[in-house]
PDB file of N, CA and C in Angstrom:
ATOM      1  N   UNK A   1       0.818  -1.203   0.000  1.00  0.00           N
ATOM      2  CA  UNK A   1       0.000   0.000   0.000  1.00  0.00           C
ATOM      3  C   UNK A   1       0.855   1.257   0.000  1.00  0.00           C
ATOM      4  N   UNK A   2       0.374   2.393  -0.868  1.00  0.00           N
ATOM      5  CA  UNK A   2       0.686   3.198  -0.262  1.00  0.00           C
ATOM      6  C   UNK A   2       0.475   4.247   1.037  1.00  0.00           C
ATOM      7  N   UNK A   3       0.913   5.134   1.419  1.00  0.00           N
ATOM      8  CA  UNK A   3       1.011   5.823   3.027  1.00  0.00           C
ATOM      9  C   UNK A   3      -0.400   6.656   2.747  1.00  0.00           C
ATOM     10  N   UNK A   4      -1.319   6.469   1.554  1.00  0.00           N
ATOM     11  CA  UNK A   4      -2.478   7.500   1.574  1.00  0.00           C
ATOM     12  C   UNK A   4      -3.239   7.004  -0.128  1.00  0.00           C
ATOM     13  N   UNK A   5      -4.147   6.733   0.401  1.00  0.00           N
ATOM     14  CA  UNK A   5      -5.153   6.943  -1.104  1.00  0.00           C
ATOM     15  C   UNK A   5      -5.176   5.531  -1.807  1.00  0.00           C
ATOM     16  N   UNK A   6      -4.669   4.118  -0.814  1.00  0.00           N
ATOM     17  CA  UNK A   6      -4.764   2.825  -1.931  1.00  0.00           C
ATOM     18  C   UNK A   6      -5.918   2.506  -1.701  1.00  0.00           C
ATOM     19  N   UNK A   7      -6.188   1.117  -2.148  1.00  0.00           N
ATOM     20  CA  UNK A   7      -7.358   0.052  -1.877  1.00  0.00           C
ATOM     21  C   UNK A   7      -6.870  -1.161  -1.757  1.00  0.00           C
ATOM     22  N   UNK A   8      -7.686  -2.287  -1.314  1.00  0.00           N
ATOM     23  CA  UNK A   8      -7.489  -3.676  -1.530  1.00  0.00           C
ATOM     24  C   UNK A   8      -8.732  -4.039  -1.357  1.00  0.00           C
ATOM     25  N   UNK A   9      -9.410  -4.809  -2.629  1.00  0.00           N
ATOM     26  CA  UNK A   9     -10.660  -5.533  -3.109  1.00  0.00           C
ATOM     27  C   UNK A   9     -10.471  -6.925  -2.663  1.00  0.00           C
ATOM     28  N   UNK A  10     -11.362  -7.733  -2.132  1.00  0.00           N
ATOM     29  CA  UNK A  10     -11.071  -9.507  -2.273  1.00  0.00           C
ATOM     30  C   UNK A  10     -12.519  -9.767  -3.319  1.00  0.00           C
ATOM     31  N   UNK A  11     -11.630 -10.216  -4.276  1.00  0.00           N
ATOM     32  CA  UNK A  11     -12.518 -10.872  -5.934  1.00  0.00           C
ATOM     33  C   UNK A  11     -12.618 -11.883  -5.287  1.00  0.00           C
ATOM     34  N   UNK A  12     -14.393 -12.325  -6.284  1.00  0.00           N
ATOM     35  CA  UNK A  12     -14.580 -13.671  -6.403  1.00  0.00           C
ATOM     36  C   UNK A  12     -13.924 -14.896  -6.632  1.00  0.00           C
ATOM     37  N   UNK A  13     -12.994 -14.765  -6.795  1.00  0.00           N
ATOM     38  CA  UNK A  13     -11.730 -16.025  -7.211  1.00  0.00           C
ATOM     39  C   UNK A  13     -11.191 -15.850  -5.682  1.00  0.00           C
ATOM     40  N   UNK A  14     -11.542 -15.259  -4.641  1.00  0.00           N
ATOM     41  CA  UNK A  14     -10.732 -15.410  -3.362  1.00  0.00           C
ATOM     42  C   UNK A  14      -9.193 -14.275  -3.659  1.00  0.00           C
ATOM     43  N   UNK A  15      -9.004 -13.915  -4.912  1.00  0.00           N
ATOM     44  CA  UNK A  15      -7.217 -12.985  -5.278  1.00  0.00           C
ATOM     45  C   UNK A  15      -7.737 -11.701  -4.237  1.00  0.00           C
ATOM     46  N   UNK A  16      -6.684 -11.150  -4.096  1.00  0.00           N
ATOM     47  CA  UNK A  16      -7.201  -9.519  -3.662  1.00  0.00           C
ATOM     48  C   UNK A  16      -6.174  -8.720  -4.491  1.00  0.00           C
ATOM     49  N   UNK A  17      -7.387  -7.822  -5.191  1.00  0.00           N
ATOM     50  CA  UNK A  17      -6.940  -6.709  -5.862  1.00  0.00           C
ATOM     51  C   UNK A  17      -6.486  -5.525  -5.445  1.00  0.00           C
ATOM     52  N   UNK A  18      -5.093  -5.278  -5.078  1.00  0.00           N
ATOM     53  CA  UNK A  18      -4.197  -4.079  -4.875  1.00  0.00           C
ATOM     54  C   UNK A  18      -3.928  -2.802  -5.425  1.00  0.00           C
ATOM     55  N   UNK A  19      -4.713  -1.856  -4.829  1.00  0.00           N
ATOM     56  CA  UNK A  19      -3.833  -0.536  -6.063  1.00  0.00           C
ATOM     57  C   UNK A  19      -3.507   0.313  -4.825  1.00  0.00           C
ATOM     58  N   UNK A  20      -1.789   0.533  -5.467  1.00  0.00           N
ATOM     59  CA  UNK A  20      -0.730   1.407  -4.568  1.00  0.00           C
ATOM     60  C   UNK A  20      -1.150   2.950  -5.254  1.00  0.00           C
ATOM     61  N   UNK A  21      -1.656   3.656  -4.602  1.00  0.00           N
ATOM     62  CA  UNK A  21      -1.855   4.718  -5.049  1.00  0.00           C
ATOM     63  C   UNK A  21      -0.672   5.537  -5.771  1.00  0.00           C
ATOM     64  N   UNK A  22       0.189   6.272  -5.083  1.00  0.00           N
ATOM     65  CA  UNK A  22       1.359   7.039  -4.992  1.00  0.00           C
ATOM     66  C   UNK A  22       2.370   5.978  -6.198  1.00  0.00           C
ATOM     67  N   UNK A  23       2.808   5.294  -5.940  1.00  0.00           N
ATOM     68  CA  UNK A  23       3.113   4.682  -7.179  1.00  0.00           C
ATOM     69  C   UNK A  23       2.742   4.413  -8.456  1.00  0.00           C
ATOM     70  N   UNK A  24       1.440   4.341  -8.563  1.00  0.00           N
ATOM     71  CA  UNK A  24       0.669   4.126  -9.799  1.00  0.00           C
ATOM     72  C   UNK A  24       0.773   2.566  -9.941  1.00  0.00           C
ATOM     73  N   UNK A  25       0.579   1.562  -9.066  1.00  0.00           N
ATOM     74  CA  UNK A  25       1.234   0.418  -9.189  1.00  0.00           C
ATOM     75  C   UNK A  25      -0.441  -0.671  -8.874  1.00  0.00           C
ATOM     76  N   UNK A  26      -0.776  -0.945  -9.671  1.00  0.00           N
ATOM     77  CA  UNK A  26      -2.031  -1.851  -9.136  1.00  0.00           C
ATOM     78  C   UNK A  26      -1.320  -3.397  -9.215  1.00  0.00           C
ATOM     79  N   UNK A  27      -1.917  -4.468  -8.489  1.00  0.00           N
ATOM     80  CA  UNK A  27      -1.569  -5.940  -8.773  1.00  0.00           C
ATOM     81  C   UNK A  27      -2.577  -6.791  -8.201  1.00  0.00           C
ATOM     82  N   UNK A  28      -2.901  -7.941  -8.423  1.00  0.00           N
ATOM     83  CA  UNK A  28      -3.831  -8.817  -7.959  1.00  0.00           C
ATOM     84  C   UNK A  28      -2.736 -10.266  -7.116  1.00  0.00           C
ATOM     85  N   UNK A  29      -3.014 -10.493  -6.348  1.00  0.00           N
ATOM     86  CA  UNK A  29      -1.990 -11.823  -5.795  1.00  0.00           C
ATOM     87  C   UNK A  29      -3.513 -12.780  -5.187  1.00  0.00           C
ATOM     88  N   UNK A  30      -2.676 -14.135  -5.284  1.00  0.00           N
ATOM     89  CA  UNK A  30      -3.211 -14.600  -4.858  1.00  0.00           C
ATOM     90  C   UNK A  30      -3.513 -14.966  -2.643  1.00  0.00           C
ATOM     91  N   UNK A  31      -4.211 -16.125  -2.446  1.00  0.00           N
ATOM     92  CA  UNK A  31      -4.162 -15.824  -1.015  1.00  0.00           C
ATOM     93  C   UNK A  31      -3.076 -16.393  -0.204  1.00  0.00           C
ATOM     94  N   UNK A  32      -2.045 -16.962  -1.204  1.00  0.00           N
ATOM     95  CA  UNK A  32      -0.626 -17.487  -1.229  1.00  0.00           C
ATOM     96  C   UNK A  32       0.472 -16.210  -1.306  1.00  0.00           C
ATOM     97  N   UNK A  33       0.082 -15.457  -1.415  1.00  0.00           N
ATOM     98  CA  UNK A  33       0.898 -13.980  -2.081  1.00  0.00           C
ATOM     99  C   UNK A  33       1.884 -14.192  -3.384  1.00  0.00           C
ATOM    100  N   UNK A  34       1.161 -14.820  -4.325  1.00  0.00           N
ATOM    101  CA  UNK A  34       1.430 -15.043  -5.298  1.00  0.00           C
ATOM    102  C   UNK A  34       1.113 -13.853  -6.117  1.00  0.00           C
ATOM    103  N   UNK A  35       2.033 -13.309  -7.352  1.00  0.00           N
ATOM    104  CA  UNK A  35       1.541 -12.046  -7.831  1.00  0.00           C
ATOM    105  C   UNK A  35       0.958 -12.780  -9.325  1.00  0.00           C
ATOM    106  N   UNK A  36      -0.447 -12.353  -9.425  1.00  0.00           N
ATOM    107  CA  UNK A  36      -0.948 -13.198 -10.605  1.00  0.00           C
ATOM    108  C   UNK A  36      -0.922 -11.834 -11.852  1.00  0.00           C
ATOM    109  N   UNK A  37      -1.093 -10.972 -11.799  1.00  0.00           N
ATOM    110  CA  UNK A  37      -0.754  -9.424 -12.358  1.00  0.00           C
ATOM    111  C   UNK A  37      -0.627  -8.645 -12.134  1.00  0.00           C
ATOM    112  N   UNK A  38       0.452  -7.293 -12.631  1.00  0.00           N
ATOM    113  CA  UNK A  38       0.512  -6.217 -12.319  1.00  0.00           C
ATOM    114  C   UNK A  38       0.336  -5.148 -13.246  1.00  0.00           C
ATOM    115  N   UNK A  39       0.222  -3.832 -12.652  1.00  0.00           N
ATOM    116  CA  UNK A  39       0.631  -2.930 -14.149  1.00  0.00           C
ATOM    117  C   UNK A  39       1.022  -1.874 -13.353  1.00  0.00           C
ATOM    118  N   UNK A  40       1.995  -1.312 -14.137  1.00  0.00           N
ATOM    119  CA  UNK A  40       2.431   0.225 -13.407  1.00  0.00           C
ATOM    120  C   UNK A  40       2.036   1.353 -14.449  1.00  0.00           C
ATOM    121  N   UNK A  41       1.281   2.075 -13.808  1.00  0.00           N
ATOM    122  CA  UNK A  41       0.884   3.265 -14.369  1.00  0.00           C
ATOM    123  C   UNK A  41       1.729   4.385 -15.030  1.00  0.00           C
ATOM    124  N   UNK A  42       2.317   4.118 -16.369  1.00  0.00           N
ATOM    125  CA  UNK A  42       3.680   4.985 -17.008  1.00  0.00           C
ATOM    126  C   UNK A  42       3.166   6.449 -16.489  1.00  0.00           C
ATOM    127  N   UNK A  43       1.796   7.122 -16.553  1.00  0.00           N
ATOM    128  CA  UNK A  43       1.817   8.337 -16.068  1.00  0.00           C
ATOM    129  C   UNK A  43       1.359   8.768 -14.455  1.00  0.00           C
ATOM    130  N   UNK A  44       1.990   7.741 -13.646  1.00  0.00           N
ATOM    131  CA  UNK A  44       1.492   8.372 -12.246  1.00  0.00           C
ATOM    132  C   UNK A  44       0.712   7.567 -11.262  1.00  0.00           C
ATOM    133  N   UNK A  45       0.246   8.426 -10.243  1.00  0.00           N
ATOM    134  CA  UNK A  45      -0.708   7.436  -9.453  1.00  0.00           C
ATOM    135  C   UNK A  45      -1.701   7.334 -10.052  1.00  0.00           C
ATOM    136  N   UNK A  46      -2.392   6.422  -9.271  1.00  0.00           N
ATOM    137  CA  UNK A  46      -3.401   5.796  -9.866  1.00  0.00           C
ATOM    138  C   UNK A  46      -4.116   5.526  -8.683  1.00  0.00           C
ATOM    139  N   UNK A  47      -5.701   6.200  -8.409  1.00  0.00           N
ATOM    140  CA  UNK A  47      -6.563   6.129  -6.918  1.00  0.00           C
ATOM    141  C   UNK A  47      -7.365   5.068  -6.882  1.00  0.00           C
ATOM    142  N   UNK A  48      -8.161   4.633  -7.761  1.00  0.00           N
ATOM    143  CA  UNK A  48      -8.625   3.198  -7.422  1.00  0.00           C
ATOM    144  C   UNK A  48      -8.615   2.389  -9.199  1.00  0.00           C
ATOM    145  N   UNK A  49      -9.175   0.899  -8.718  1.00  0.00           N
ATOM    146  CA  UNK A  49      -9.497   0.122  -9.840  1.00  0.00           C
ATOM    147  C   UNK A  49     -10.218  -0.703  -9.853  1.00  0.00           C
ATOM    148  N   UNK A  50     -10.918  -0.963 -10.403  1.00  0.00           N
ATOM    149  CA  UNK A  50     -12.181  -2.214 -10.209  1.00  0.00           C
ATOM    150  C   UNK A  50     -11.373  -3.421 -11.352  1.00  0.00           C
ATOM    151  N   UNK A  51     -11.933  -4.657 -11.334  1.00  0.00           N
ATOM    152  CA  UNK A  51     -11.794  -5.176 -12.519  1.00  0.00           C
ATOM    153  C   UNK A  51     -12.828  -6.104 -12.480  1.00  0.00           C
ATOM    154  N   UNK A  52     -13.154  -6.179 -13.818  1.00  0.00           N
ATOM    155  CA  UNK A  52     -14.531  -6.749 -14.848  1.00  0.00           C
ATOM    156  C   UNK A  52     -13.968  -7.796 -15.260  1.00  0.00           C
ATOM    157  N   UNK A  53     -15.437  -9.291 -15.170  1.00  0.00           N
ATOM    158  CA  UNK A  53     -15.105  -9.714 -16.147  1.00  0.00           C
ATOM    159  C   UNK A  53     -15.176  -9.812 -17.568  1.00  0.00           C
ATOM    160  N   UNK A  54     -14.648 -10.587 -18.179  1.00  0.00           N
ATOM    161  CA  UNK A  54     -14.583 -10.492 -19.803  1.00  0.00           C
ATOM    162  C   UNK A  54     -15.926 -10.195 -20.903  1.00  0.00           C
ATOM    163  N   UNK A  55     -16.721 -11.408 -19.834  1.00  0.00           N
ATOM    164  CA  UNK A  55     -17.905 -11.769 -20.224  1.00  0.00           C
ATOM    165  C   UNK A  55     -18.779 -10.181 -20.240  1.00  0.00           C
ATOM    166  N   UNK A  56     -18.287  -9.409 -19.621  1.00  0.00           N
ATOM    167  CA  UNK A  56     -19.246  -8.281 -19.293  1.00  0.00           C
ATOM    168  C   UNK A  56     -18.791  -7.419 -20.506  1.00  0.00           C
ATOM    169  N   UNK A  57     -18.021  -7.749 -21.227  1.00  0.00           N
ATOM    170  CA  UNK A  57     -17.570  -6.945 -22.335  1.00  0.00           C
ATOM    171  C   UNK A  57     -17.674  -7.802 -24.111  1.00  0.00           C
ATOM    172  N   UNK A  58     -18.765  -8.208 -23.958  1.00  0.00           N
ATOM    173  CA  UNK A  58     -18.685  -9.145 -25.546  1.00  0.00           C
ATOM    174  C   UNK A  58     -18.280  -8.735 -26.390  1.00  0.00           C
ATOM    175  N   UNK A  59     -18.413  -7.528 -26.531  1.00  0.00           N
ATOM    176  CA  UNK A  59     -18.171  -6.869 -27.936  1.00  0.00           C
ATOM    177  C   UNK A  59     -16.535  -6.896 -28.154  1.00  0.00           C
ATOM    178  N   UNK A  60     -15.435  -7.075 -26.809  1.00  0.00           N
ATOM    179  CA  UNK A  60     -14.501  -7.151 -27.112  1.00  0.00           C
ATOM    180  C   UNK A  60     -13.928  -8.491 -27.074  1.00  0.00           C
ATOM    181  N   UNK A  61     -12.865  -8.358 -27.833  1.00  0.00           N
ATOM    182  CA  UNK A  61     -12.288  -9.904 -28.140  1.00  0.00           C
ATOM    183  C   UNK A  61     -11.145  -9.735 -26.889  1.00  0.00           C
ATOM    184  N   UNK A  62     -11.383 -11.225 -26.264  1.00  0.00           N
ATOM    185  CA  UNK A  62     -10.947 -11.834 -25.162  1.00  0.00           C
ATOM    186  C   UNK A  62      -9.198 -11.470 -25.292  1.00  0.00           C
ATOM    187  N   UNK A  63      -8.054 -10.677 -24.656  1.00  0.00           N
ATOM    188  CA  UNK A  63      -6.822 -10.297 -25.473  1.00  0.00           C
ATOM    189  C   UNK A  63      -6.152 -11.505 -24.436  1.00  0.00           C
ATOM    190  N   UNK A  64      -5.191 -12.004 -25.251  1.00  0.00           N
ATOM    191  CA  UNK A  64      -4.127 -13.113 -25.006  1.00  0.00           C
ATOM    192  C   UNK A  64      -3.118 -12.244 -23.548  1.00  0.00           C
ATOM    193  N   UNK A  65      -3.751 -13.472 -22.668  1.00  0.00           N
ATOM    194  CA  UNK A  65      -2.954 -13.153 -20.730  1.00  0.00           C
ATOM    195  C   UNK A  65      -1.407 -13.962 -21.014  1.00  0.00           C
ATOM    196  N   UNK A  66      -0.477 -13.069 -20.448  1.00  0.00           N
ATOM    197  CA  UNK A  66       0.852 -13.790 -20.143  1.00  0.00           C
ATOM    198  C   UNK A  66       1.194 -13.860 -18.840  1.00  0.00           C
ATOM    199  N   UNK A  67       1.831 -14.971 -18.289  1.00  0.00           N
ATOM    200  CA  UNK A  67       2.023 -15.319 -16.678  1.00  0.00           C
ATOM    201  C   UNK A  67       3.330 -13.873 -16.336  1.00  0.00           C
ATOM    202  N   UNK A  68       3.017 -13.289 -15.448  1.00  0.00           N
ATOM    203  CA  UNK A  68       4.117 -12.771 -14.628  1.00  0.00           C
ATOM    204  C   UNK A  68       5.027 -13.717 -14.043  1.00  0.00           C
ATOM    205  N   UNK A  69       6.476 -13.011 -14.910  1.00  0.00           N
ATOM    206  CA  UNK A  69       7.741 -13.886 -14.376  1.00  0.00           C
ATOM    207  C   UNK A  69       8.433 -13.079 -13.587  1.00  0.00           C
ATOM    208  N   UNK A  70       8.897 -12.630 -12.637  1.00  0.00           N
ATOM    209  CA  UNK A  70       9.643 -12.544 -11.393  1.00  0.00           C
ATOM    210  C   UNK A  70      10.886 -12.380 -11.884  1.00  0.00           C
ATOM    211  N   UNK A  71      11.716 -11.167 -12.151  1.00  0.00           N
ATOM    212  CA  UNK A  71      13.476 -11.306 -12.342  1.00  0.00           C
ATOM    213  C   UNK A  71      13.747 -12.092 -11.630  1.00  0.00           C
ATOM    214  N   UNK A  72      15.085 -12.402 -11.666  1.00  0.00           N
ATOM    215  CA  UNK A  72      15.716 -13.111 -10.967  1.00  0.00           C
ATOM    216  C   UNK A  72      16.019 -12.082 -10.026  1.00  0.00           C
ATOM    217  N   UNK A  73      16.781 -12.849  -8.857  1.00  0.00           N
ATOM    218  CA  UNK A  73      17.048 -11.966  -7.808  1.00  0.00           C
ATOM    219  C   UNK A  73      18.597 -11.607  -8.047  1.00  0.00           C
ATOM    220  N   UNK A  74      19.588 -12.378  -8.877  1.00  0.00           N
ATOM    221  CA  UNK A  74      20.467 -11.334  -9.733  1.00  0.00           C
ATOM    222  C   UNK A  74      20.617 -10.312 -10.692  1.00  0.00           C
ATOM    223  N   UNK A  75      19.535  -9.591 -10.954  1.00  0.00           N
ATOM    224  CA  UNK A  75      19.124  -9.143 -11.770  1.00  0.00           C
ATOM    225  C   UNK A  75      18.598  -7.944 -11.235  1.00  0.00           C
ATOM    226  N   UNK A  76      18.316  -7.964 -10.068  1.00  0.00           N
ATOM    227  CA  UNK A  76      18.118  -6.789  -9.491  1.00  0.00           C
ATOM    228  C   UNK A  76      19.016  -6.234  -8.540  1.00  0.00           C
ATOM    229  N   UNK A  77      18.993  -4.463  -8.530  1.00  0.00           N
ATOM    230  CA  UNK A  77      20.450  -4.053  -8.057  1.00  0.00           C
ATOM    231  C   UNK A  77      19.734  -3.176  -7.108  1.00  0.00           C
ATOM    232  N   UNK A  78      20.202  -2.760  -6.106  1.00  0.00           N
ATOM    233  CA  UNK A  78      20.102  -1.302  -5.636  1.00  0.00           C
ATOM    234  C   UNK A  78      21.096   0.111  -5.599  1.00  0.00           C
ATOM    235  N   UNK A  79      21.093   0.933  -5.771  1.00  0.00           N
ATOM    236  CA  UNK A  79      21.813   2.254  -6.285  1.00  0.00           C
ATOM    237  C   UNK A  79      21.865   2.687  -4.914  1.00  0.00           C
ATOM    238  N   UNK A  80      23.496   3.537  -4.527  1.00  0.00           N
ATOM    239  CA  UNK A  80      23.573   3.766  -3.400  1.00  0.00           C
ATOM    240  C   UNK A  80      22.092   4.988  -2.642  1.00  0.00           C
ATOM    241  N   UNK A  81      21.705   5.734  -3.450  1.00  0.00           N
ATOM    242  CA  UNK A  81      20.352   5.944  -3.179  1.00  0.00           C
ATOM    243  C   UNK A  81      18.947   5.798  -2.600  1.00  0.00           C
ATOM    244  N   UNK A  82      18.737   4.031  -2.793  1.00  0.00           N
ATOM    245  CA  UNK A  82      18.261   3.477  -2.676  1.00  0.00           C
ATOM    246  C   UNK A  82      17.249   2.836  -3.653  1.00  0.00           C
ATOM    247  N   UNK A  83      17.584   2.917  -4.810  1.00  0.00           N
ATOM    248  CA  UNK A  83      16.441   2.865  -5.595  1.00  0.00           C
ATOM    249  C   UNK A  83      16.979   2.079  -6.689  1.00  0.00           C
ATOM    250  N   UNK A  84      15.884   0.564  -7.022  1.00  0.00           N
ATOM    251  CA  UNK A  84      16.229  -0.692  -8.101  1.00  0.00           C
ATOM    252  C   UNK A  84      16.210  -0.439  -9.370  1.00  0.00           C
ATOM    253  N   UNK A  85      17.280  -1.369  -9.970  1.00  0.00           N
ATOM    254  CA  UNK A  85      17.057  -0.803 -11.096  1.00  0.00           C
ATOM    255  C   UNK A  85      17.495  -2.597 -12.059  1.00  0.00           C
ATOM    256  N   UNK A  86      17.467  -2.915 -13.220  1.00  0.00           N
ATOM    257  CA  UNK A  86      17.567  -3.963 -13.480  1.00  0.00           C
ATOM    258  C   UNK A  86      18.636  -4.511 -14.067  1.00  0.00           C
ATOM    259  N   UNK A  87      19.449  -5.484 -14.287  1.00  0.00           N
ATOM    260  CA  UNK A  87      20.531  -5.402 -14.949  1.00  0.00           C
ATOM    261  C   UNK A  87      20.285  -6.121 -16.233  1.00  0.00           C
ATOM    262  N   UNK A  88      20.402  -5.833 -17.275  1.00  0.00           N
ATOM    263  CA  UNK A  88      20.369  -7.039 -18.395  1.00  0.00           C
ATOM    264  C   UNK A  88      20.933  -8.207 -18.016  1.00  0.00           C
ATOM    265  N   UNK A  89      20.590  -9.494 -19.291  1.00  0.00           N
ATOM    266  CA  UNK A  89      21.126 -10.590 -19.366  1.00  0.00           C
ATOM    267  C   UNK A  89      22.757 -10.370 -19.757  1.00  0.00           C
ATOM    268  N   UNK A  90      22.765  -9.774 -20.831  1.00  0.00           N
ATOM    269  CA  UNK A  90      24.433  -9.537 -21.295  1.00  0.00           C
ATOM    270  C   UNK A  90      25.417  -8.734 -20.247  1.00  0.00           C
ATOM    271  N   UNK A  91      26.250  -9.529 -20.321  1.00  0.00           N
ATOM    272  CA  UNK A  91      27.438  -8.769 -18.926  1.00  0.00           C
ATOM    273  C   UNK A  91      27.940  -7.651 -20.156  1.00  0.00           C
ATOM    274  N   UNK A  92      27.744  -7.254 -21.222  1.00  0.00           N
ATOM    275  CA  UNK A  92      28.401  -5.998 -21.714  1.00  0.00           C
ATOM    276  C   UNK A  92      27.337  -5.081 -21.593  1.00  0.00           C
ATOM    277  N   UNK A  93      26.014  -4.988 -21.261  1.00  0.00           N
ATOM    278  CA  UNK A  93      25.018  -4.456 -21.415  1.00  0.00           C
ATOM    279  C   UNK A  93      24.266  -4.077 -20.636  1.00  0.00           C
ATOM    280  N   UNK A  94      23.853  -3.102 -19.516  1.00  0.00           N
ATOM    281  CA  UNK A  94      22.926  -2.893 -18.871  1.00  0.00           C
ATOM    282  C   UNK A  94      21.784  -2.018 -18.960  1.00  0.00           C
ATOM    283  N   UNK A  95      21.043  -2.057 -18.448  1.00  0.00           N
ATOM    284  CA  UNK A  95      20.056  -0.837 -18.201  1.00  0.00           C
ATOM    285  C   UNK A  95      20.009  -0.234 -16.765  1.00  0.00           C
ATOM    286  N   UNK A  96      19.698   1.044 -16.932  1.00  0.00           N
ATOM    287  CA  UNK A  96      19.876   2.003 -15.323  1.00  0.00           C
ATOM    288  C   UNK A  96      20.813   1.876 -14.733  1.00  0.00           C
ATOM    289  N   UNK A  97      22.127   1.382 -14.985  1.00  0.00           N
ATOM    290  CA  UNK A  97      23.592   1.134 -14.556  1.00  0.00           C
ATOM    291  C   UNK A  97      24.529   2.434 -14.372  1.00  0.00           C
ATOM    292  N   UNK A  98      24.408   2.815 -13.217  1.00  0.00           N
ATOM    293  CA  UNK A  98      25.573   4.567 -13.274  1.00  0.00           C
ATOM    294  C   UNK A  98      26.839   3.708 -13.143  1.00  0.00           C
ATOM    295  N   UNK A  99      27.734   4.864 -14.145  1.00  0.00           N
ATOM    296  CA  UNK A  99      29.306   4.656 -13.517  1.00  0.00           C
ATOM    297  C   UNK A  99      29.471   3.899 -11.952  1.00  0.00           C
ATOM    298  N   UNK A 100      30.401   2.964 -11.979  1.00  0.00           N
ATOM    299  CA  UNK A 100      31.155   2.861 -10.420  1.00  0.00           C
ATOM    300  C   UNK A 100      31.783   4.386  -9.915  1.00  0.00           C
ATOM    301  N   UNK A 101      31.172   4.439  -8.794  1.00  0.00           N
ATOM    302  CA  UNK A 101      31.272   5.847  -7.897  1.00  0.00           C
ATOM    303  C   UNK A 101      33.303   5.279  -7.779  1.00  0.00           C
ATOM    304  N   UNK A 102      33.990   6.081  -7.886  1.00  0.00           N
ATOM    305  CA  UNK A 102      35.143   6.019  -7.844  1.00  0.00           C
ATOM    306  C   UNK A 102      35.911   5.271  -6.190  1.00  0.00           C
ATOM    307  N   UNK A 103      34.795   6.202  -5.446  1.00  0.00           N
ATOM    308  CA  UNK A 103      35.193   5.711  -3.565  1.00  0.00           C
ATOM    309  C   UNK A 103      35.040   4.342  -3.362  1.00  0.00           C
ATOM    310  N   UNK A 104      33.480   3.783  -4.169  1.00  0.00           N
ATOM    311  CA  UNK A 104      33.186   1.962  -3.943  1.00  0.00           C
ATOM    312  C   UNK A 104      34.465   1.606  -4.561  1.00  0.00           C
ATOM    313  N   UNK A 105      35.051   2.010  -5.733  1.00  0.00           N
ATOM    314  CA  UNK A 105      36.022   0.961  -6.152  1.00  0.00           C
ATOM    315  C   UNK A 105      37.187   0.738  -5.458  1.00  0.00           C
ATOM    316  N   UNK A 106      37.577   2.228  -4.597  1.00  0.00           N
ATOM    317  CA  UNK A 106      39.052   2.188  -3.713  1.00  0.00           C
ATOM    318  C   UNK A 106      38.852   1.230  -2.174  1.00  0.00           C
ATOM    319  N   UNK A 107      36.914   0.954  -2.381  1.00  0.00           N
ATOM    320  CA  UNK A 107      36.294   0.396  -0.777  1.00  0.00           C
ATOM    321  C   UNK A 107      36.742  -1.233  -1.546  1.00  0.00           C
ATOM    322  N   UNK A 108      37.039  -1.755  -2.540  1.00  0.00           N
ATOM    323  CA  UNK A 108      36.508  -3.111  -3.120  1.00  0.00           C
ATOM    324  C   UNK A 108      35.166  -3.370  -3.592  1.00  0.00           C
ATOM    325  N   UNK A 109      34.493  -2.585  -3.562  1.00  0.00           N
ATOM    326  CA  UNK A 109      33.198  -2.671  -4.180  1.00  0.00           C
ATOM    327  C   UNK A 109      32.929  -2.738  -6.157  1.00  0.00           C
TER     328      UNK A 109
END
């Protein structure tokens, strides 16, 4: 949750539906805390969300679900900041990767 303005729904399937306000971050898990979907809101928070089923929408065609896969837990970094960021598969290649701060490298870091 966030510190002001989320929700948490419990759907008919028993999941409970999550939306982090302040993040823009909604997700559904199961009662295992399994994360069955998420989405992050590219523009912002996001104050509540309902979700429908399919059936309640005929006119639209049913769109193809993909399972949420979980990085690996090498794959995720933290920045002396505090804040994650991901590393690619290729060791020549990253994403969100700053320079080595010059001090970590004289620490062994």
């Amino acid at each position: 949750f966030s510190d002001r303005c989320s929700s948490a729904d419990r759907l008919p399937n028993g999941n409970t539906l999550i939306t982090e306000t302040i993040r823009g971050r909604v997700i559904e898990v199961t009662p295992d805390r399994e994360i069955v979907w998420e989405f992050l809101n590219p523009g912002g928070p996001v104050f509540r969300v309902h979700r429908y089923p399919y059936k309640w929408f005929s006119q639209v065609e049913k769109p193809k679900e993909m399972p949420v896969v979980p990085p690996r837990n090498s794959r995720i970094r933290i920045k002396c900041d505090g804040t994650p960021y991901l590393v690619d598969d290729d060791p020549f290649f990253s994403v969100g990767v700053d320079p080595l701060d010059k001090r970590l490298e004289h620490l062994g870091y």
